[in-house]
C-alpha atoms as a PDB file:
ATOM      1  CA  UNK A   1      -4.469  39.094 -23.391  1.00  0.00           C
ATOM      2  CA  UNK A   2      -7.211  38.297 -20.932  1.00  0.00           C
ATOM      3  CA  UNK A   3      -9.233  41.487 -21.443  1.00  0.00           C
ATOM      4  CA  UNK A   4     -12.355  39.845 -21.941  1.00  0.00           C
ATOM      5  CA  UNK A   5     -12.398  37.481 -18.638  1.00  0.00           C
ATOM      6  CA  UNK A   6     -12.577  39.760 -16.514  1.00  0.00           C
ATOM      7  CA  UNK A   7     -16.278  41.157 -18.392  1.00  0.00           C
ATOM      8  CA  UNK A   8     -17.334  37.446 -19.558  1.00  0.00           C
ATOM      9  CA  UNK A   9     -19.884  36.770 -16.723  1.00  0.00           C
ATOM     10  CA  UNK A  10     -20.524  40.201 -15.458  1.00  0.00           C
ATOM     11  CA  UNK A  11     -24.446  41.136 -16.082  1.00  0.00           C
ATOM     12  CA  UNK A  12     -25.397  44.622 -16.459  1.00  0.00           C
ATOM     13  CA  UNK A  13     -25.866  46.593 -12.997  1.00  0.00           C
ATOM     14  CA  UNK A  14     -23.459  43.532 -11.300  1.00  0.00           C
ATOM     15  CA  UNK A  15     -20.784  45.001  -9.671  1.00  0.00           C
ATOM     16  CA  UNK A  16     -17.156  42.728  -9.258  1.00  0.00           C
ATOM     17  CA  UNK A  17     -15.933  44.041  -6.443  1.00  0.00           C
ATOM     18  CA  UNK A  18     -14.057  41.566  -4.881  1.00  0.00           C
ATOM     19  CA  UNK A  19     -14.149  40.499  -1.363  1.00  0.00           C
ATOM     20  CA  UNK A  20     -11.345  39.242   1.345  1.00  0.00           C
ATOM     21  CA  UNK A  21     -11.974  36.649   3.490  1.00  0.00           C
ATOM     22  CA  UNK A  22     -12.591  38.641   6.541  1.00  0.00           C
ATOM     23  CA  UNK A  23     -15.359  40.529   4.610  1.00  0.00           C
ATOM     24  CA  UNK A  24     -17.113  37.462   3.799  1.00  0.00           C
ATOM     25  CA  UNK A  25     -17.086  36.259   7.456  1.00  0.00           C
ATOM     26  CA  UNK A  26     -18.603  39.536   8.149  1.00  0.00           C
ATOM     27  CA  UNK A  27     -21.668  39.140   5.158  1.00  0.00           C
ATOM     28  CA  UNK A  28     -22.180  35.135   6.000  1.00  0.00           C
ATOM     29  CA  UNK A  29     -21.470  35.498   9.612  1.00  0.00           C
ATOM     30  CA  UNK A  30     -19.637  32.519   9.764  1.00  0.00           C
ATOM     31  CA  UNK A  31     -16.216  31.734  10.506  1.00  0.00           C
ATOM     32  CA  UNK A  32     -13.062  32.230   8.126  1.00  0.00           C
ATOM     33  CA  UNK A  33     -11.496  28.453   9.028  1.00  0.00           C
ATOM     34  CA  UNK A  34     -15.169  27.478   7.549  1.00  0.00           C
ATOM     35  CA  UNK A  35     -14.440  29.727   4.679  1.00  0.00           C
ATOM     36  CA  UNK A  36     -11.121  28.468   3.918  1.00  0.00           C
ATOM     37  CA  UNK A  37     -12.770  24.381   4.493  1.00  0.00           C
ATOM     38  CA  UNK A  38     -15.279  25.445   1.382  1.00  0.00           C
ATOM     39  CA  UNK A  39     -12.666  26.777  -0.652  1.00  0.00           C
ATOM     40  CA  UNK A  40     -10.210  23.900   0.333  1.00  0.00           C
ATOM     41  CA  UNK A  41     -13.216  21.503  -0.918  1.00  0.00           C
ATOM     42  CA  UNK A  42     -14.085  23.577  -3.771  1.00  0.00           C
ATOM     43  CA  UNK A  43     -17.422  24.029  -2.432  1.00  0.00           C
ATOM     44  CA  UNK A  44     -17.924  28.296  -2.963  1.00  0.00           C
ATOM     45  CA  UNK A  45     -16.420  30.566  -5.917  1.00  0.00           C
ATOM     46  CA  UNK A  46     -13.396  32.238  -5.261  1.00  0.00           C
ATOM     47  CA  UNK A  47     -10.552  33.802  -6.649  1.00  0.00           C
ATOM     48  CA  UNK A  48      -6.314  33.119  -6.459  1.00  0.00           C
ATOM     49  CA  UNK A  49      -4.334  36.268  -6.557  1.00  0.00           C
ATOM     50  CA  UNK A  50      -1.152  34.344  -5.671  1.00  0.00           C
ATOM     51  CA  UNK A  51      -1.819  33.471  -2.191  1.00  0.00           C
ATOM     52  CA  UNK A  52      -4.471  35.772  -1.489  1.00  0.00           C
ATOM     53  CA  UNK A  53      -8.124  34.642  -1.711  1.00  0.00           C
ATOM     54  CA  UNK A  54     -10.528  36.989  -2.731  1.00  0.00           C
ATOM     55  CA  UNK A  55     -14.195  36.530  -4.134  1.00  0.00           C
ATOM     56  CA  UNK A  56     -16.570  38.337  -5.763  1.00  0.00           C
ATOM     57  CA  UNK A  57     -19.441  39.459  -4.341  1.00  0.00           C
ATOM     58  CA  UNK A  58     -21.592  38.695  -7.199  1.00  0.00           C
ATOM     59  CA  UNK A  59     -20.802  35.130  -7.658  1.00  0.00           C
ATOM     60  CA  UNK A  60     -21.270  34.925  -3.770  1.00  0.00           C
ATOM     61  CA  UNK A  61     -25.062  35.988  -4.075  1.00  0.00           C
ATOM     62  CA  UNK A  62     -25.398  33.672  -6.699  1.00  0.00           C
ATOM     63  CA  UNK A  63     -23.459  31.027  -4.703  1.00  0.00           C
ATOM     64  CA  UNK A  64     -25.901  31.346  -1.469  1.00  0.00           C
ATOM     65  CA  UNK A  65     -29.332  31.260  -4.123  1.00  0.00           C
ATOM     66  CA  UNK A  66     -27.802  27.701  -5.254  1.00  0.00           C
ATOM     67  CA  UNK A  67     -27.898  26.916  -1.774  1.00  0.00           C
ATOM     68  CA  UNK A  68     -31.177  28.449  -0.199  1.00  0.00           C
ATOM     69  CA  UNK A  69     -34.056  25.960   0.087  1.00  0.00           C
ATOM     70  CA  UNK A  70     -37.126  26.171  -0.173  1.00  0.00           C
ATOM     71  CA  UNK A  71     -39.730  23.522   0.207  1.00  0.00           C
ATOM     72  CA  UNK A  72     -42.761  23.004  -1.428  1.00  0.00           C
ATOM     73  CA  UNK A  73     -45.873  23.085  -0.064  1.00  0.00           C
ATOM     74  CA  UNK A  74     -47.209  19.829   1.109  1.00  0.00           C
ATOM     75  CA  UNK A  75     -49.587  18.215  -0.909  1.00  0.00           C
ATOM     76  CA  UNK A  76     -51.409  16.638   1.848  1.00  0.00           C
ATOM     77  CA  UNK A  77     -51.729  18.241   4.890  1.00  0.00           C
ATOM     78  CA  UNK A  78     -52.033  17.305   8.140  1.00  0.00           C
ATOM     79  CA  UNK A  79     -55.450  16.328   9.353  1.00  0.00           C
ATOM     80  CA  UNK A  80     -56.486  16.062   5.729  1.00  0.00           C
END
């Protein structure tokens, strides 16, 4: 029925192995009760498996590029 969800976003080479909430406090070192505040406000990808959270590591890599940033280079610098 849902066969093709589960492929949809998957990229070549991208793996979906899915991650529990202790595993991502491990990878982001930060804690689960922040974890479970981003979730609560929607604010990183995750999965529902009834009441389990999971979420997959590839969408989590994507997740933290969305957030990285990175200035640019002033135009004028200092002194200048």
């Amino acid at each position: 029925m849902h066969a093709n969800s589960a492929t949809r976003d998957q990229r070549p080479g991208e793996t979906d192995e899915l991650l529990t909430v202790k595993e991502l406090e491990a990878m982001l070192k930060i804690d689960a009760k922040t974890i479970y505040g981003y979730v609560q406000k929607q604010l990183i990808p995750y999965v529902r498996i009834q009441t389990n959270l999971r979420f997959r590591r590839a969408e989590i890599f994507e997740w933290i590029e969305q957030q990285t940033y990175r200035p640019h280079l002033a135009k004028h610098r200092a002194g200048s």
